[in-house]
C-alpha atoms as a PDB file:
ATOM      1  CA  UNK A   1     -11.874 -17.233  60.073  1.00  0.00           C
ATOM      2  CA  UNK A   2     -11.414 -13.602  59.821  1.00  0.00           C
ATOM      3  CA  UNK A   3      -7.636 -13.761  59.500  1.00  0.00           C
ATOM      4  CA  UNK A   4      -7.910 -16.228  56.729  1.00  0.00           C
ATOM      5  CA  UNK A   5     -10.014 -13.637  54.622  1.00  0.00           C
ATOM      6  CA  UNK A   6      -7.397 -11.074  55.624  1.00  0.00           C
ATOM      7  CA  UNK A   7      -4.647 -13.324  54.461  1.00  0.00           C
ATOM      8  CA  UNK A   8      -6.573 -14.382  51.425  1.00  0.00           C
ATOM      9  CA  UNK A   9      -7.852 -10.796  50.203  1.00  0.00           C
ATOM     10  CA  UNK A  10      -3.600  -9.563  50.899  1.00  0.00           C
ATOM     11  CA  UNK A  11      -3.142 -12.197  48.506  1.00  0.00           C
ATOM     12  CA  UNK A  12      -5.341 -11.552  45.777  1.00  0.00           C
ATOM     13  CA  UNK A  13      -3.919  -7.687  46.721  1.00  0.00           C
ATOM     14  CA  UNK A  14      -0.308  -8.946  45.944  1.00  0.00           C
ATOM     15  CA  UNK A  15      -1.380 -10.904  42.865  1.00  0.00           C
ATOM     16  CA  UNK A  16      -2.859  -7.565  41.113  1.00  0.00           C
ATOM     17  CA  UNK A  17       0.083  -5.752  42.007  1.00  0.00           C
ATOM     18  CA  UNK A  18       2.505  -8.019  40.860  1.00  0.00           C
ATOM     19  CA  UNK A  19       0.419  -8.533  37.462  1.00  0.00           C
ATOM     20  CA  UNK A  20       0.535  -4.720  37.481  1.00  0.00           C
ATOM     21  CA  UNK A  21       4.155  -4.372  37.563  1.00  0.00           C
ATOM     22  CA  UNK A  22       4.738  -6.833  34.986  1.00  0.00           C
ATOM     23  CA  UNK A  23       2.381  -5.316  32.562  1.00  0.00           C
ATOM     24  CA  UNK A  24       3.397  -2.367  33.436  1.00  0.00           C
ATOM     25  CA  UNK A  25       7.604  -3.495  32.929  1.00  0.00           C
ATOM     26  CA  UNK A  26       6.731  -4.779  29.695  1.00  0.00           C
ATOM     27  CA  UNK A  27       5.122  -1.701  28.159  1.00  0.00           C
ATOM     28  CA  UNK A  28       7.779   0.519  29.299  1.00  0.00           C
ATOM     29  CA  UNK A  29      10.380  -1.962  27.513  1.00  0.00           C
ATOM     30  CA  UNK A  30       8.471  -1.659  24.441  1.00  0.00           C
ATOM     31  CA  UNK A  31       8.406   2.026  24.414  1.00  0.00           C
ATOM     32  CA  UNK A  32      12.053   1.865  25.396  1.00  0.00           C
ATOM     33  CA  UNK A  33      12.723   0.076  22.563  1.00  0.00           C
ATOM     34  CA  UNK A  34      10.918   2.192  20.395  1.00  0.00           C
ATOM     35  CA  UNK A  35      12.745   5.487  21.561  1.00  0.00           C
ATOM     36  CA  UNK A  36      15.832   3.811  20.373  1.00  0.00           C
ATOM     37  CA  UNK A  37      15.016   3.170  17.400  1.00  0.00           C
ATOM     38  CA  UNK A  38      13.746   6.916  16.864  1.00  0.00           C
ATOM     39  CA  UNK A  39      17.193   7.781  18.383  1.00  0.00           C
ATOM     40  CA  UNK A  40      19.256   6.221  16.230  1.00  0.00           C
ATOM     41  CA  UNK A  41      17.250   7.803  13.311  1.00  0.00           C
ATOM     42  CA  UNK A  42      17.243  10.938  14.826  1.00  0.00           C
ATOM     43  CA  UNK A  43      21.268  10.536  14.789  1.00  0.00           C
ATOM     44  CA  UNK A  44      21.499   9.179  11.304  1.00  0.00           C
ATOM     45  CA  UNK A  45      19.650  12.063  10.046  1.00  0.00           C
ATOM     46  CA  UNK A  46      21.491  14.374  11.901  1.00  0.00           C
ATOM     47  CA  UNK A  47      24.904  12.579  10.679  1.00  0.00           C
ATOM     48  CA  UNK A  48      23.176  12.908   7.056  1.00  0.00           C
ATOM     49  CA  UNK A  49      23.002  16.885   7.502  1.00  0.00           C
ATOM     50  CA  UNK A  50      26.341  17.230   9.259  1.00  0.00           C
ATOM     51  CA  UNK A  51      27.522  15.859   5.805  1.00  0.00           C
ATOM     52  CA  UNK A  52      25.215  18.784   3.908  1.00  0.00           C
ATOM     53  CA  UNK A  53      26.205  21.370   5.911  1.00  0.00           C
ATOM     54  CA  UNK A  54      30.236  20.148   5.233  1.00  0.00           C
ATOM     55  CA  UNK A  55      29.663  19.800   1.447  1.00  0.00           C
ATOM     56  CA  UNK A  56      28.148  23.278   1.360  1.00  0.00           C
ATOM     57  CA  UNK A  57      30.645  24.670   3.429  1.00  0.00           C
ATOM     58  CA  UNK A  58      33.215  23.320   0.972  1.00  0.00           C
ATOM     59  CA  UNK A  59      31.487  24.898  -1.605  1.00  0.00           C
ATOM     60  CA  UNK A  60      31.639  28.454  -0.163  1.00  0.00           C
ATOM     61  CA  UNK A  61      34.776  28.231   1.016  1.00  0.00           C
ATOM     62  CA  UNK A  62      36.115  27.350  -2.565  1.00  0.00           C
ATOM     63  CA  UNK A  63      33.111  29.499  -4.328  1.00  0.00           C
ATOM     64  CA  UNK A  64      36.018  31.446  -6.532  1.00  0.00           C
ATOM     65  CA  UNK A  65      37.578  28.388  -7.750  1.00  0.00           C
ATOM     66  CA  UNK A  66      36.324  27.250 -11.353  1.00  0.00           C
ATOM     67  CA  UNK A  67      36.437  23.745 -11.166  1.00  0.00           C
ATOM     68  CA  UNK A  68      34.221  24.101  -8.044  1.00  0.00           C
ATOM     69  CA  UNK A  69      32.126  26.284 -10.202  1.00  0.00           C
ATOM     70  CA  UNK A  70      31.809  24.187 -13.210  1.00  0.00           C
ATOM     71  CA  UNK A  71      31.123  21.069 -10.880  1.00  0.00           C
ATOM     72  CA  UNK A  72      28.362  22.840  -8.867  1.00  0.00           C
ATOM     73  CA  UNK A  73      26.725  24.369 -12.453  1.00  0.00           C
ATOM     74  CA  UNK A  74      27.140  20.219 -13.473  1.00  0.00           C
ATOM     75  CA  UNK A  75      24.780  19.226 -10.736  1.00  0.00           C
ATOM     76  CA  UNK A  76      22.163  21.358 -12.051  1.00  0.00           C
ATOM     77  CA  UNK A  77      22.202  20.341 -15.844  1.00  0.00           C
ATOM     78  CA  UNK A  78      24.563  23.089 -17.243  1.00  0.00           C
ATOM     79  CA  UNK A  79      27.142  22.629 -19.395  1.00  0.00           C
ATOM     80  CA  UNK A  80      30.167  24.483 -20.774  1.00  0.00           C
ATOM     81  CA  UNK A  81      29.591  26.174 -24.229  1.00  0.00           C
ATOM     82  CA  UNK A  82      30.115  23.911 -27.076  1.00  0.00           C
ATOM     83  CA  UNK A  83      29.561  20.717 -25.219  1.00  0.00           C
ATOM     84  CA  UNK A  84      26.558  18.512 -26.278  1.00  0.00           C
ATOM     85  CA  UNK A  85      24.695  16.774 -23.924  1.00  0.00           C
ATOM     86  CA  UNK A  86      23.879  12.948 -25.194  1.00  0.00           C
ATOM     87  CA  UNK A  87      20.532  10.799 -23.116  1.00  0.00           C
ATOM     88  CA  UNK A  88      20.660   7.652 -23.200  1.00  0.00           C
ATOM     89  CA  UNK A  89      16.707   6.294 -24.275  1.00  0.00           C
ATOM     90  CA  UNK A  90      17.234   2.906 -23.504  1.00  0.00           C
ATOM     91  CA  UNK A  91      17.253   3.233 -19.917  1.00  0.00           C
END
């Protein structure tokens, strides 16, 4: 009788191990999941600033050049003399 209990209570040991691993295996595979996705975010940002840092770079590089000028100037509303500016109101 006392070996059955034995056998019976390694069981029910077994059982709650097992149902611990698997728990356990399936919130690790969420959070897996998860740290991908934050990785690949994490890389298209970074790819997003490479691209900043190479646009700037191009910038200071050709800082003497005038059409660089005028283009950089354009991107923050100025405009050469005697040009008029038009806005469109239907939009």
């Amino acid at each position: 009788m006392r070996l059955r209990r034995t056998g019976m209570l390694t069981k029910i040991v077994l059982a709650v191990l097992l149902i611990y691993a698997l728990v356990t295996k399936i919130g690790q595979s969420d959070l897996e999941k998860q740290k991908r996705s934050e990785l690949e975010e994490l890389k298209n940002y970074e790819a997003q600033l490479a691209a900043s840092v190479d646009g700037m770079q191009y910038d200071i590089e050709h800082s003497t050049d005038e059409d660089v000028i005028r283009d950089i100037a354009r991107e923050h509303g100025f405009i050469d003399p005697g040009e008029e500016i038009y806005v469109n109101s239907g939009e």
